[in-house]
N, C-alpha and C. Protein backbone atom coordinates (compact mmCIF):
# COMPACT_ATOMS: atom_id res chain seq x y z
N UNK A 1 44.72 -25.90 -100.49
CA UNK A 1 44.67 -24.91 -99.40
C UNK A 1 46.01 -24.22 -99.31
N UNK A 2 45.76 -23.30 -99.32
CA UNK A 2 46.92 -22.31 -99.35
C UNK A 2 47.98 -22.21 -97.83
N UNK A 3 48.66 -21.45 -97.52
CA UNK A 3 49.91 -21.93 -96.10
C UNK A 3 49.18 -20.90 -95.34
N UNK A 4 48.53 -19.20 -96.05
CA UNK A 4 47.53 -18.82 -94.98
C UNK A 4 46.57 -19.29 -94.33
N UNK A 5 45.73 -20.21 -95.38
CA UNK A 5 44.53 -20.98 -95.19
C UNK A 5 45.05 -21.75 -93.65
N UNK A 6 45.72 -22.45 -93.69
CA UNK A 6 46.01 -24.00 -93.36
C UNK A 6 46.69 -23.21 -92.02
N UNK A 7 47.32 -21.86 -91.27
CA UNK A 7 47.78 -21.76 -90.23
C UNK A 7 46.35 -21.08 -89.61
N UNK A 8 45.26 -20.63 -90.09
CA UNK A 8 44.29 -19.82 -89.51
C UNK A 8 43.46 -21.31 -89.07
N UNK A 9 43.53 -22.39 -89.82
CA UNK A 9 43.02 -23.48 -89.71
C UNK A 9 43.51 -23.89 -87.67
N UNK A 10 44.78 -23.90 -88.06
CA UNK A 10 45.66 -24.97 -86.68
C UNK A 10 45.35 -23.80 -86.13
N UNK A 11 45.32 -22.35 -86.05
CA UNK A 11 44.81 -21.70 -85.03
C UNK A 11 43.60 -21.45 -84.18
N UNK A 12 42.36 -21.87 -84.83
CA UNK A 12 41.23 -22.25 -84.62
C UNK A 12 41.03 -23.16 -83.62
N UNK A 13 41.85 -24.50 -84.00
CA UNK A 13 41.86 -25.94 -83.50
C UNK A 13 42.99 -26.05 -82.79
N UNK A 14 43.72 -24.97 -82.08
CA UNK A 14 44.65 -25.29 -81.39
C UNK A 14 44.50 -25.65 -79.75
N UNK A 15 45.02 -26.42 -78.99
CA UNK A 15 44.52 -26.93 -77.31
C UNK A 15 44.18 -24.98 -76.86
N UNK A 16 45.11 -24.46 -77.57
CA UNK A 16 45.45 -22.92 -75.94
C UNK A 16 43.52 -22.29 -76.54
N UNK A 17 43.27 -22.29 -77.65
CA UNK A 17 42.26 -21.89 -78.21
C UNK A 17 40.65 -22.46 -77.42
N UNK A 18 40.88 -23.54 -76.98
CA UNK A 18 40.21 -24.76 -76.47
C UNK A 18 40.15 -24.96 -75.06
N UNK A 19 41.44 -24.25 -74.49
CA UNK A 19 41.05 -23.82 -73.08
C UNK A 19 40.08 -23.48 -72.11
N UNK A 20 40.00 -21.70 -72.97
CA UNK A 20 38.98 -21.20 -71.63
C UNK A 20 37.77 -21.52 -71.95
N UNK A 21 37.30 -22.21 -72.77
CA UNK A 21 35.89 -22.61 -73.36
C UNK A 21 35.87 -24.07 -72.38
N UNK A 22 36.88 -24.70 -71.86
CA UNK A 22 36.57 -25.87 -71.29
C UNK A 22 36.63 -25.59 -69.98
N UNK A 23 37.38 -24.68 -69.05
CA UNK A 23 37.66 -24.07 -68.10
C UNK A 23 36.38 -23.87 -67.51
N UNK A 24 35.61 -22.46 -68.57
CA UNK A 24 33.85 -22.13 -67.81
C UNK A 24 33.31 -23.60 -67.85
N UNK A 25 33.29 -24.93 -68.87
CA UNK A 25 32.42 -25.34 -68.89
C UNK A 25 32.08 -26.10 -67.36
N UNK A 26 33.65 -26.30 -67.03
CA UNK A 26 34.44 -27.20 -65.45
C UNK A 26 33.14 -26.04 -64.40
N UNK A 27 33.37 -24.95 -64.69
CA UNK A 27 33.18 -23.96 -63.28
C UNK A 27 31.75 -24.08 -63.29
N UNK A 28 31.07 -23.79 -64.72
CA UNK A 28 29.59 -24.29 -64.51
C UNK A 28 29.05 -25.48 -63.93
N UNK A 29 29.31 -26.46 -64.30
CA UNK A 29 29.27 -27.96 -64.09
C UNK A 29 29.13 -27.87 -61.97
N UNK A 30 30.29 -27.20 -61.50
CA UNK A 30 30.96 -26.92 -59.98
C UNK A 30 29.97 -26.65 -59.20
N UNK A 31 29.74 -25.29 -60.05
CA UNK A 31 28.40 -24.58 -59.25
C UNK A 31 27.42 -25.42 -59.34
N UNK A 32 26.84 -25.96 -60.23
CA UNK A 32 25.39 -26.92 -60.16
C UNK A 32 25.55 -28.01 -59.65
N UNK A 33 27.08 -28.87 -59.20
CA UNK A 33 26.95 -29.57 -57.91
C UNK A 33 27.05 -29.11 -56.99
N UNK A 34 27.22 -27.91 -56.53
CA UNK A 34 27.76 -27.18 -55.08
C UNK A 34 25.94 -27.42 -54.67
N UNK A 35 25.23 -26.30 -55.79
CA UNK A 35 24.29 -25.72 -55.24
C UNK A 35 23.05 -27.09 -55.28
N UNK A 36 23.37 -28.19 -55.57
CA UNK A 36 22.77 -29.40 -55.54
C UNK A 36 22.71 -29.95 -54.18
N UNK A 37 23.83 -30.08 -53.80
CA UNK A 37 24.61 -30.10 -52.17
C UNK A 37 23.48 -29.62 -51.11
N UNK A 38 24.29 -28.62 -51.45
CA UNK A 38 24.02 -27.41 -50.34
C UNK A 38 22.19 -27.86 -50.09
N UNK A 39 21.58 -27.81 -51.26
CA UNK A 39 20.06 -27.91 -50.67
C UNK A 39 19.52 -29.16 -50.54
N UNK A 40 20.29 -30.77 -50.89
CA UNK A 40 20.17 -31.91 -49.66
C UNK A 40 20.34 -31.73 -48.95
N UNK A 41 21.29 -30.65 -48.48
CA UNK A 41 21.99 -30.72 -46.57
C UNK A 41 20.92 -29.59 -46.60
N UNK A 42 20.06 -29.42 -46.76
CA UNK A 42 19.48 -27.91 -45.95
C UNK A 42 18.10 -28.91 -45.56
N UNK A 43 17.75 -29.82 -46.14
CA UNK A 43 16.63 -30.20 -46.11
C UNK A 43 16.55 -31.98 -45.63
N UNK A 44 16.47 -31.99 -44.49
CA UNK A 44 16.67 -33.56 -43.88
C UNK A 44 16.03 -34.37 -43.94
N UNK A 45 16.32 -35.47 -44.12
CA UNK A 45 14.80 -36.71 -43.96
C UNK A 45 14.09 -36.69 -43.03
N UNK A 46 12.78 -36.82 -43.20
CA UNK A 46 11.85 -36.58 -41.80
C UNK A 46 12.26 -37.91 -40.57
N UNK A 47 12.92 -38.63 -41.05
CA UNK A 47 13.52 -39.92 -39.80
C UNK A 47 14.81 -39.41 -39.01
N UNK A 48 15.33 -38.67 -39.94
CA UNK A 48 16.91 -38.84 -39.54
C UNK A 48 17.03 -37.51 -38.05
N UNK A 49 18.02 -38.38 -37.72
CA UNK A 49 18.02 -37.45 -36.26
C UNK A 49 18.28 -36.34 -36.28
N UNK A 50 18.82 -35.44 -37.36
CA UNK A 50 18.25 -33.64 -37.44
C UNK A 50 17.16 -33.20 -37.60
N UNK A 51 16.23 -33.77 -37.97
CA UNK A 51 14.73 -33.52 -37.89
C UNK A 51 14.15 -33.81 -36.79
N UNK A 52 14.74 -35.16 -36.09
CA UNK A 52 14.11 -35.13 -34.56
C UNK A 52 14.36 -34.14 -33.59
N UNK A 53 15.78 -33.50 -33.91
CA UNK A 53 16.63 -32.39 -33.14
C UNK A 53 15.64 -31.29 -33.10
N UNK A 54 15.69 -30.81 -34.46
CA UNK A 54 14.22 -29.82 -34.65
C UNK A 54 13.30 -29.84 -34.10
N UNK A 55 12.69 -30.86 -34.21
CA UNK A 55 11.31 -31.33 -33.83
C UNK A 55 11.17 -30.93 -32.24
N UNK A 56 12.16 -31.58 -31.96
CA UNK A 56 12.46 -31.59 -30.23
C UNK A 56 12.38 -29.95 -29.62
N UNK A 57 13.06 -29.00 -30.62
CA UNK A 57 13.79 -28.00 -30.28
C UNK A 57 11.91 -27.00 -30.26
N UNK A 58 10.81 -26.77 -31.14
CA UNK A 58 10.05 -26.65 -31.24
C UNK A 58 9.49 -26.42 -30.16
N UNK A 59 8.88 -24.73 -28.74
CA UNK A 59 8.41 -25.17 -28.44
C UNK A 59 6.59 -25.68 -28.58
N UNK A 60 6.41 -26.72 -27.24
CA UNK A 60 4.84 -27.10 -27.67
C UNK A 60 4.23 -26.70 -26.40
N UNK A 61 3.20 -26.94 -26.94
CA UNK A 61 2.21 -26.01 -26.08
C UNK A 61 2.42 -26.10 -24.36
N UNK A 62 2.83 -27.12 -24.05
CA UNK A 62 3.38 -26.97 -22.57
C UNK A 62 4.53 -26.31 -22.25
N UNK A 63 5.46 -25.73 -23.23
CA UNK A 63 6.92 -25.32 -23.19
C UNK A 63 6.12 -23.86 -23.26
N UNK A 64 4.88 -23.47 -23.98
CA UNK A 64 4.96 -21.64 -23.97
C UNK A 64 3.89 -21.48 -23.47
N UNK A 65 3.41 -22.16 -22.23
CA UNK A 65 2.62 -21.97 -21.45
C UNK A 65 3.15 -21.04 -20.39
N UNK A 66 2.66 -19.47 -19.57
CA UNK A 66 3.16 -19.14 -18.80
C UNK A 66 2.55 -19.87 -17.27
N UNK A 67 3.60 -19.54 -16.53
CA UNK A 67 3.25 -19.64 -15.12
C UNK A 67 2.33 -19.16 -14.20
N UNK A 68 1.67 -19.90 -13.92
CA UNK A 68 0.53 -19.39 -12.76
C UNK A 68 0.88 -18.26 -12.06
N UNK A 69 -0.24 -17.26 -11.96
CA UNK A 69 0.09 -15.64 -11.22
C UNK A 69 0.47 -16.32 -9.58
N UNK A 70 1.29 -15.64 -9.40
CA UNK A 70 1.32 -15.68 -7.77
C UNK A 70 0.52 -15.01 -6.92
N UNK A 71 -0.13 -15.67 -5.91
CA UNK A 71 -0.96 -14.90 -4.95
C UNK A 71 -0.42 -13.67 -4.46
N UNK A 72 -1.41 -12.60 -4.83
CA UNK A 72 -0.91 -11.33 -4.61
C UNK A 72 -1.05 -11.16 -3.33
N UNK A 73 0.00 -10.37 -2.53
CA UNK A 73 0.27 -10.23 -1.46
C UNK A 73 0.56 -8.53 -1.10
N UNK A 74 -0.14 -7.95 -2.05
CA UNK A 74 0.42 -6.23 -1.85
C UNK A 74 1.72 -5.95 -1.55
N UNK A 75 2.09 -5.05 -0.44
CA UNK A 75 3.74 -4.86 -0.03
C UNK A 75 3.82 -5.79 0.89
N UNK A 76 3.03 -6.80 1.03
CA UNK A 76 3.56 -7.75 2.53
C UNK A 76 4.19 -7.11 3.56
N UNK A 77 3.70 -6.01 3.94
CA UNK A 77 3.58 -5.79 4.95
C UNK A 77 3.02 -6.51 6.26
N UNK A 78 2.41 -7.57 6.15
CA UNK A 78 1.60 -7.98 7.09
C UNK A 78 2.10 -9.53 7.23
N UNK A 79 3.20 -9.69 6.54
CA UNK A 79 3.56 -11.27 5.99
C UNK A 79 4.02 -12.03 7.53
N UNK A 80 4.54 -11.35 8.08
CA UNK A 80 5.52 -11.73 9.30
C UNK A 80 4.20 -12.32 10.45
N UNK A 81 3.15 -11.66 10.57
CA UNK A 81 2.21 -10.97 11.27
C UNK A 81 1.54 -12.70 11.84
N UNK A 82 2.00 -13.33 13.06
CA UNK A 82 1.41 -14.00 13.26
C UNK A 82 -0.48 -14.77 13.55
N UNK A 83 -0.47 -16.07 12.63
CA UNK A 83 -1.87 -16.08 12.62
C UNK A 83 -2.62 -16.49 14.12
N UNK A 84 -2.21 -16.90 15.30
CA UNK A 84 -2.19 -17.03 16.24
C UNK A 84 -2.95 -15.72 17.19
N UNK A 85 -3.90 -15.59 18.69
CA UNK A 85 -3.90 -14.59 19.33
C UNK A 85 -5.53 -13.86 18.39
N UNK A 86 -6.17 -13.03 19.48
CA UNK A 86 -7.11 -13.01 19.16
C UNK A 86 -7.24 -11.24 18.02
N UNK A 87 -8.44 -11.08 17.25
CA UNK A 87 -8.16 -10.15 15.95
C UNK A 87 -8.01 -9.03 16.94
N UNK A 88 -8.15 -8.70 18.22
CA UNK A 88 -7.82 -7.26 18.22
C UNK A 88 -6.12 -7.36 18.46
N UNK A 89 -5.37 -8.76 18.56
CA UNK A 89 -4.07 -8.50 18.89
C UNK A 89 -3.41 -8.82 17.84
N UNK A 90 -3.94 -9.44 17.01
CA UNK A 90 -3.61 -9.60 15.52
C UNK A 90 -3.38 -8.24 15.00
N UNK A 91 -4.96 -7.05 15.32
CA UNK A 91 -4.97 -6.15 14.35
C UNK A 91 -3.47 -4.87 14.83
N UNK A 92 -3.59 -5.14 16.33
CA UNK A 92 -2.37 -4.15 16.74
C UNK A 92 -1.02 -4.44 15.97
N UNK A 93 -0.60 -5.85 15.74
CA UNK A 93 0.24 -6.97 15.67
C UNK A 93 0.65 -5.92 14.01
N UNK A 94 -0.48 -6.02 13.04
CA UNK A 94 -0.93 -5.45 11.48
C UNK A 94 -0.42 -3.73 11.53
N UNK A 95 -0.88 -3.29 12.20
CA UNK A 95 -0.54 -1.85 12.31
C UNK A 95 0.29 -1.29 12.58
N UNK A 96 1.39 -2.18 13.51
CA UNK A 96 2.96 -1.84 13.83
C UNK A 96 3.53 -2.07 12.55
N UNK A 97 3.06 -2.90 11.78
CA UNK A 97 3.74 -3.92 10.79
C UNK A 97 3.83 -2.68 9.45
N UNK A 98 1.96 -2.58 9.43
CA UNK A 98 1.63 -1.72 7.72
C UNK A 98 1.23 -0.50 8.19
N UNK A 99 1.39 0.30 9.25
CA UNK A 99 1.80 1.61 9.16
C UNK A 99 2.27 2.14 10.57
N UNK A 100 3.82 2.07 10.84
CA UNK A 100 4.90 2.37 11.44
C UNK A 100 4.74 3.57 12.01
N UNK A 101 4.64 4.20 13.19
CA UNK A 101 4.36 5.41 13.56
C UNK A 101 3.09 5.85 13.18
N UNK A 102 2.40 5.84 12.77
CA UNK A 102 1.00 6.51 12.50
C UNK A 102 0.07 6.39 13.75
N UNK A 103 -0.93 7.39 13.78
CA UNK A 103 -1.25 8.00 14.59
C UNK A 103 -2.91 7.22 14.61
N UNK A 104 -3.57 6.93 15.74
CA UNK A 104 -5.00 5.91 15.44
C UNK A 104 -5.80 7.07 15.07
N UNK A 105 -6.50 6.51 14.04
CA UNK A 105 -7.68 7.70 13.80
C UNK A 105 -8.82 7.19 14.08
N UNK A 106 -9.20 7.60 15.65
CA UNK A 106 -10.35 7.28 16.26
C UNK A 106 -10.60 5.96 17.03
N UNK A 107 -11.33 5.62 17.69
CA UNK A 107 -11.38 4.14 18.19
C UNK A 107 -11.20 2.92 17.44
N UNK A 108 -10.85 1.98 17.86
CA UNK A 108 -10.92 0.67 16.86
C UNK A 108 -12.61 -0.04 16.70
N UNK A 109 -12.71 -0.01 15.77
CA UNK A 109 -14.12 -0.77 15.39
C UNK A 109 -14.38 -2.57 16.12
N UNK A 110 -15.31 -2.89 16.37
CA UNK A 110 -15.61 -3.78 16.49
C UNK A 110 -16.82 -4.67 16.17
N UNK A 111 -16.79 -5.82 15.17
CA UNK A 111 -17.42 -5.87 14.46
C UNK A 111 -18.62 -7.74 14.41
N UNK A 112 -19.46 -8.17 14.61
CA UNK A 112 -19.98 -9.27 14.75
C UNK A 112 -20.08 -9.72 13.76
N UNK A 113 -20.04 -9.61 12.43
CA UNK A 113 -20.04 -9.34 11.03
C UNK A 113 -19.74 -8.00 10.47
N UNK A 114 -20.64 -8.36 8.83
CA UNK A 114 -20.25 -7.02 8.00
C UNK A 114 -20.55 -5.34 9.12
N UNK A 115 -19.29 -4.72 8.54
CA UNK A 115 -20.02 -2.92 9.04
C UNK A 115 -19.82 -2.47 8.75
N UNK A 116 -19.45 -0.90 9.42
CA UNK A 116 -19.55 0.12 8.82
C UNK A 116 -18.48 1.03 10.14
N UNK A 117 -16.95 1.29 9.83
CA UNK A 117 -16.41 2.42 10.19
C UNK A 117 -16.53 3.96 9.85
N UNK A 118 -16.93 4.75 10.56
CA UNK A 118 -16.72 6.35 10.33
C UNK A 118 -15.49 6.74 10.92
N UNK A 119 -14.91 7.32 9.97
CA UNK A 119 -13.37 8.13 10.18
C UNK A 119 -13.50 9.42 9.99
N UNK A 120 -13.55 10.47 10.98
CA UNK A 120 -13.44 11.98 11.15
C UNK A 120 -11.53 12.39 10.75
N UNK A 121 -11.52 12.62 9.44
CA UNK A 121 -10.51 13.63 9.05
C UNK A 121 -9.85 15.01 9.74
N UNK A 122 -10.42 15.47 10.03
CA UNK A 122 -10.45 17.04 10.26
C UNK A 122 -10.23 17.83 8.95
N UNK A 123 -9.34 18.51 9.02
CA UNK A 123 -8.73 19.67 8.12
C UNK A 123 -7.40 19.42 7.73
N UNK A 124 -7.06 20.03 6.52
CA UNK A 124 -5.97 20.04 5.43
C UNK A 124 -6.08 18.20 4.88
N UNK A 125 -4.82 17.92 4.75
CA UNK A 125 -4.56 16.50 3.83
C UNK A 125 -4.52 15.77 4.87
N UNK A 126 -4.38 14.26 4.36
CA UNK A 126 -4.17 13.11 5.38
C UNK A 126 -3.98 12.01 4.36
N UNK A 127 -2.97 11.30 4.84
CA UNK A 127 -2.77 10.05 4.35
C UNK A 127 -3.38 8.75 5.49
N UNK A 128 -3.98 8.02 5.26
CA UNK A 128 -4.64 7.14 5.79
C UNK A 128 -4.57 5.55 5.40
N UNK A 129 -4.36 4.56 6.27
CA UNK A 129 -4.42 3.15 5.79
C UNK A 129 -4.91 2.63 6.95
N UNK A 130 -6.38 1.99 6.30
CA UNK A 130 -7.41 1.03 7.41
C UNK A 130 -6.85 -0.29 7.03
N UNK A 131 -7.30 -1.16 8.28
CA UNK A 131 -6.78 -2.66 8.22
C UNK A 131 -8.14 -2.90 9.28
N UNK A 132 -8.57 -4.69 8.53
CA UNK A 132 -9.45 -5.38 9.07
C UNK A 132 -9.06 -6.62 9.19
N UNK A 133 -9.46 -7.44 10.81
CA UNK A 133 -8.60 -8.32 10.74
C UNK A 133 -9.87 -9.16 11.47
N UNK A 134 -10.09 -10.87 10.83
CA UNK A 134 -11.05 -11.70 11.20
C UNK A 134 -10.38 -12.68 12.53
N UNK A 135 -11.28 -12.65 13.05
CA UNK A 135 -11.46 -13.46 14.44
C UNK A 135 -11.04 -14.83 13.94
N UNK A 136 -11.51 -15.35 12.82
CA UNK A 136 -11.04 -16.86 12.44
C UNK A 136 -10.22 -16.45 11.29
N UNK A 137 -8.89 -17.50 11.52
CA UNK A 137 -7.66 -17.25 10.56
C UNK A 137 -7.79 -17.77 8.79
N UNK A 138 -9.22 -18.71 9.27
CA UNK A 138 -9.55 -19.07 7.42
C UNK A 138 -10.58 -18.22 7.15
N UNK A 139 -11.11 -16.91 7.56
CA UNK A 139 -12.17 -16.00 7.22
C UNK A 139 -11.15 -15.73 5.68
N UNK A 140 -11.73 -14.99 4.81
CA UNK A 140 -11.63 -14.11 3.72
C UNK A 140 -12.31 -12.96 3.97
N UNK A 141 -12.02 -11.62 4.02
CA UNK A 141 -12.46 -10.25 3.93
C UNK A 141 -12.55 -9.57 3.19
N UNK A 142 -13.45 -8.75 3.03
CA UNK A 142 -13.43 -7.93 2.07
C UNK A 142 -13.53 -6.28 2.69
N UNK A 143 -13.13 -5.34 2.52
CA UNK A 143 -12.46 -4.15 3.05
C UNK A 143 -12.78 -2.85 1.60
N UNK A 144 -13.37 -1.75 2.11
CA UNK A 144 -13.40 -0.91 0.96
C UNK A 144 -13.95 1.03 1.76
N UNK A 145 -13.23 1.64 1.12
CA UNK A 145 -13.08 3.11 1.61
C UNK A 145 -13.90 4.22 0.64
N UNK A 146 -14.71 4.39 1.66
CA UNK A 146 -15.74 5.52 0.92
C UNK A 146 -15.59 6.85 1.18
N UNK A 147 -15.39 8.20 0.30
CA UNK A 147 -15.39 9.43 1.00
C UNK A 147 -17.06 10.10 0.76
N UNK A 148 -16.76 10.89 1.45
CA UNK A 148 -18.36 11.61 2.18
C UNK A 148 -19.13 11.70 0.71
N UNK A 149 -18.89 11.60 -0.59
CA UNK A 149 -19.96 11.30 -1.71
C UNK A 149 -20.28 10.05 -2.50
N UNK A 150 -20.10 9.09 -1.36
CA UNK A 150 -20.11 7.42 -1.69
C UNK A 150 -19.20 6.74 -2.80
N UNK A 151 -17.63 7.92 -2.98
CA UNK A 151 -16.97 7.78 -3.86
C UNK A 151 -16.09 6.59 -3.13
N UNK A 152 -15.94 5.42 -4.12
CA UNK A 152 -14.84 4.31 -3.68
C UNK A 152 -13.38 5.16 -4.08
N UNK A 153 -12.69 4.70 -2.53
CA UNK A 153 -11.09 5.47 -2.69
C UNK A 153 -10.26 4.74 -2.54
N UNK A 154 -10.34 3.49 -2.30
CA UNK A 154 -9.60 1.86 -2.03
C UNK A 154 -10.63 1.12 -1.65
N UNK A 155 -10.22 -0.19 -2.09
CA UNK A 155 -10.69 -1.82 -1.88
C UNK A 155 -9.51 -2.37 -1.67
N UNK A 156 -9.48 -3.67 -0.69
CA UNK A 156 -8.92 -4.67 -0.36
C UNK A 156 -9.25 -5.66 -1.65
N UNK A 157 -7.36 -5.69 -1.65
CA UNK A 157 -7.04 -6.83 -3.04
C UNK A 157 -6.71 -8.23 -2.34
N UNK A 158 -6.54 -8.14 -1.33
CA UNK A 158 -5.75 -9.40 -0.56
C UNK A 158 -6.24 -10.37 -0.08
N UNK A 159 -6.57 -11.48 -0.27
CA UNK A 159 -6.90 -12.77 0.28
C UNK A 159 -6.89 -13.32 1.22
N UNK A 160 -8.26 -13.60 2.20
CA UNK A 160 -7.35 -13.66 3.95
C UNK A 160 -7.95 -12.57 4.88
N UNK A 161 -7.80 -13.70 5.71
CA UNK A 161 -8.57 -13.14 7.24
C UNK A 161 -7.56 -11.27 7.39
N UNK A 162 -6.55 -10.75 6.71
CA UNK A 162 -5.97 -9.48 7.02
C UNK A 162 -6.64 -8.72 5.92
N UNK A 163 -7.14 -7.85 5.65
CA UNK A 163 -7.77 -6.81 4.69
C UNK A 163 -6.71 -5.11 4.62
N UNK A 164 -6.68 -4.61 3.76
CA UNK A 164 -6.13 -3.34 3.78
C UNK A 164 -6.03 -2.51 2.93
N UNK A 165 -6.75 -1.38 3.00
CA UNK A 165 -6.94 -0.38 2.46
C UNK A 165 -5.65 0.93 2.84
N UNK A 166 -4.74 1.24 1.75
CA UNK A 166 -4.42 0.65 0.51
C UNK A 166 -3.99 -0.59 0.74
N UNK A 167 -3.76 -1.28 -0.47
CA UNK A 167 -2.98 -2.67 -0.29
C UNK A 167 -1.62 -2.16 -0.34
N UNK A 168 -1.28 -1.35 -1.52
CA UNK A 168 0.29 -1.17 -1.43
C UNK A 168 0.67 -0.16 -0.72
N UNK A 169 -0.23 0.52 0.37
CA UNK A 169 0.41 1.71 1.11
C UNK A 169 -1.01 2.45 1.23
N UNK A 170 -0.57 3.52 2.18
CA UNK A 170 -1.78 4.59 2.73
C UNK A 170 -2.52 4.91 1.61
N UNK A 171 -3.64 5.14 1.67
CA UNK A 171 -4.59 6.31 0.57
C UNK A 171 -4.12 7.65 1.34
N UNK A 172 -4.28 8.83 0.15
CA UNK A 172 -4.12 10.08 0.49
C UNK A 172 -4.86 11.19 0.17
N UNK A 173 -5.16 12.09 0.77
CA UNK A 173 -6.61 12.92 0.20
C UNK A 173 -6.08 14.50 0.57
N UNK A 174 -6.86 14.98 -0.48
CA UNK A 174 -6.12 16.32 -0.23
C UNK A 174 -7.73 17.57 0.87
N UNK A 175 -8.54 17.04 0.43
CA UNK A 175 -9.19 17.96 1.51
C UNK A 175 -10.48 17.09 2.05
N UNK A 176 -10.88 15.83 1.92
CA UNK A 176 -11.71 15.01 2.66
C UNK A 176 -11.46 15.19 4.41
N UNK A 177 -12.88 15.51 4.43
CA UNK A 177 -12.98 15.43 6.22
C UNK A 177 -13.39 14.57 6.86
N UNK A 178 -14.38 13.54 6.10
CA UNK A 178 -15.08 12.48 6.73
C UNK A 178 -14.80 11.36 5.63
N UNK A 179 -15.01 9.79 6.35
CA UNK A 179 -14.44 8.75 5.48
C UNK A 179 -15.31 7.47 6.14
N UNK A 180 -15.65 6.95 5.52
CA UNK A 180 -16.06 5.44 5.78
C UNK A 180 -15.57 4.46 5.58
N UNK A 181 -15.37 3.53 6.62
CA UNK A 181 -14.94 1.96 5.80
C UNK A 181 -15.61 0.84 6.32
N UNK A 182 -16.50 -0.05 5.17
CA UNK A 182 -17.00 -0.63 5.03
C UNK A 182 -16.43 -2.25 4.97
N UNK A 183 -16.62 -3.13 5.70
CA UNK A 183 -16.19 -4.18 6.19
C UNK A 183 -16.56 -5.54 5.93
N UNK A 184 -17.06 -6.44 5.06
CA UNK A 184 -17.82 -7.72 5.03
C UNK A 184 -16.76 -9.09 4.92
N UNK A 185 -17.15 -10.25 4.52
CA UNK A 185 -16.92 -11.44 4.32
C UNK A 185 -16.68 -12.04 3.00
N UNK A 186 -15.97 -12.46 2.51
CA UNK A 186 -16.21 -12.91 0.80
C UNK A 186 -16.14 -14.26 1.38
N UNK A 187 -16.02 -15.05 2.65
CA UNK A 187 -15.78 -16.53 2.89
C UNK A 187 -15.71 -16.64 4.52
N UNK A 188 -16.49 -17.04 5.38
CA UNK A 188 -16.43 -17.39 6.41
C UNK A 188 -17.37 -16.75 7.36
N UNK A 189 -17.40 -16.61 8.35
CA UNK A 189 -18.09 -15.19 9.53
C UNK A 189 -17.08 -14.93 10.63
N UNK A 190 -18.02 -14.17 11.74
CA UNK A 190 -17.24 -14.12 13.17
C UNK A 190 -17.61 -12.43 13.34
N UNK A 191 -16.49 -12.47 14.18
CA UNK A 191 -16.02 -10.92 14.93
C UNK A 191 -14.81 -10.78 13.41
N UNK A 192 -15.05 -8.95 13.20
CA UNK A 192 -14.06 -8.74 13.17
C UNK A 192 -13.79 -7.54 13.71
N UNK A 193 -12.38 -6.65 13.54
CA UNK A 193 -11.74 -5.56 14.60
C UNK A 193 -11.49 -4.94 12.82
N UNK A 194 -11.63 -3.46 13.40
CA UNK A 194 -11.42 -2.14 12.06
C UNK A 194 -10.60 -1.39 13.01
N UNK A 195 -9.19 -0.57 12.27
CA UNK A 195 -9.11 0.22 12.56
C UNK A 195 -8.70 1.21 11.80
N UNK A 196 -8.08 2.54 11.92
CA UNK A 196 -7.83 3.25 10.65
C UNK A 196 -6.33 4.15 11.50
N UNK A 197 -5.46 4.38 10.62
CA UNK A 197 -4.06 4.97 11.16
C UNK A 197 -3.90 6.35 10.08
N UNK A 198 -3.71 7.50 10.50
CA UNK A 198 -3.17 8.64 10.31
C UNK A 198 -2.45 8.91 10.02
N UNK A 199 -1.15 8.79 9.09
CA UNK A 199 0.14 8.89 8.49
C UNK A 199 0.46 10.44 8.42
């Protein structure tokens, strides 16, 4: 072997030559324990207490259950309104309460059961809110407003010897002259008192 031969030789086989070939082999090796790691810890024994953590954290069917609606009460207007005293002082009691200044439209009804109020409008607009109020404080009522073509213009949403048409405030009409309100029981009997207020 010649002295060219024999230095291309030791250059071949030299450590610095031998380096970066052992260097990647280190960094490869690194990564395929890192990424070995990494996905035992991602994935827990079904005993061990990070899986119970989970488990726990999950909700179940009682956790995404919503909450019972609350008894609707319209604007509670009438909330204060003692149950005590008889329905025509109840119903005055209701009308100071759910419509403030308004003006009576027409006599107050009086009622032995289900009936039937007529309300004379006159001319131009009117805002209007009837209230029915039962003689016994565990009655349930039912309350509903008809204009002169047997069109429904409010029903009572509210639960309870107090009824009111609107629930959340007056009905309003732009040229109705005549109006009915119709009065029954969904639970109980008695007297009850109708009246209707003029806003």
């Amino acid at each position: 072997m010649g002295r060219e031969e024999e230095e291309v030789t030791l250059r071949l086989h030299s450590p610095k030559r031998r380096a970066p070939a052992a260097r990647l082999l280190v960094f490869v090796c690194l990564l395929a324990a890192c990424d070995k790691t990494r996905g035992s810890s991602d994935r827990a024994p079904p005993g061990s207490a990070r899986a119970a953590a989970s488990a726990s954290a999950a909700p179940g069917p009682a956790a995404s259950a919503a909450p019972s609606a609350a008894r609707f009460t319209g604007d509670g207007c009438h909330a204060g309104v003692p149950l005590q005293g008889s329905a025509a002082e109840r119903a005055r009691a209701v009308a100071e309460a759910c419509a403030p200044g308004a003006t009576p439209l027409g006599p107050i009804g009086t009622f032995s059961g289900p009936g039937e109020l007529r309300l004379e409008l006159g001319a131009g607009a009117a805002c209007v809110r009837v209230i029915a109020v039962a003689e016994h404080a565990d009655a349930d009522l039912s309350l509903e407003l008809f204009d002169e073509r047997g069109t429904s213009r409010g029903a009572d949403a509210l639960p309870g010897s107090v009824a009111l048409v609107g629930t959340r405030g007056p009905v309003c009409f732009a040229s109705e002259k005549a109006l009915v309100a119709k009065v029954g029981f969904v639970r109980g009997a008695g007297s009850v008192v109708v009246s209707a207020h003029r806003l």
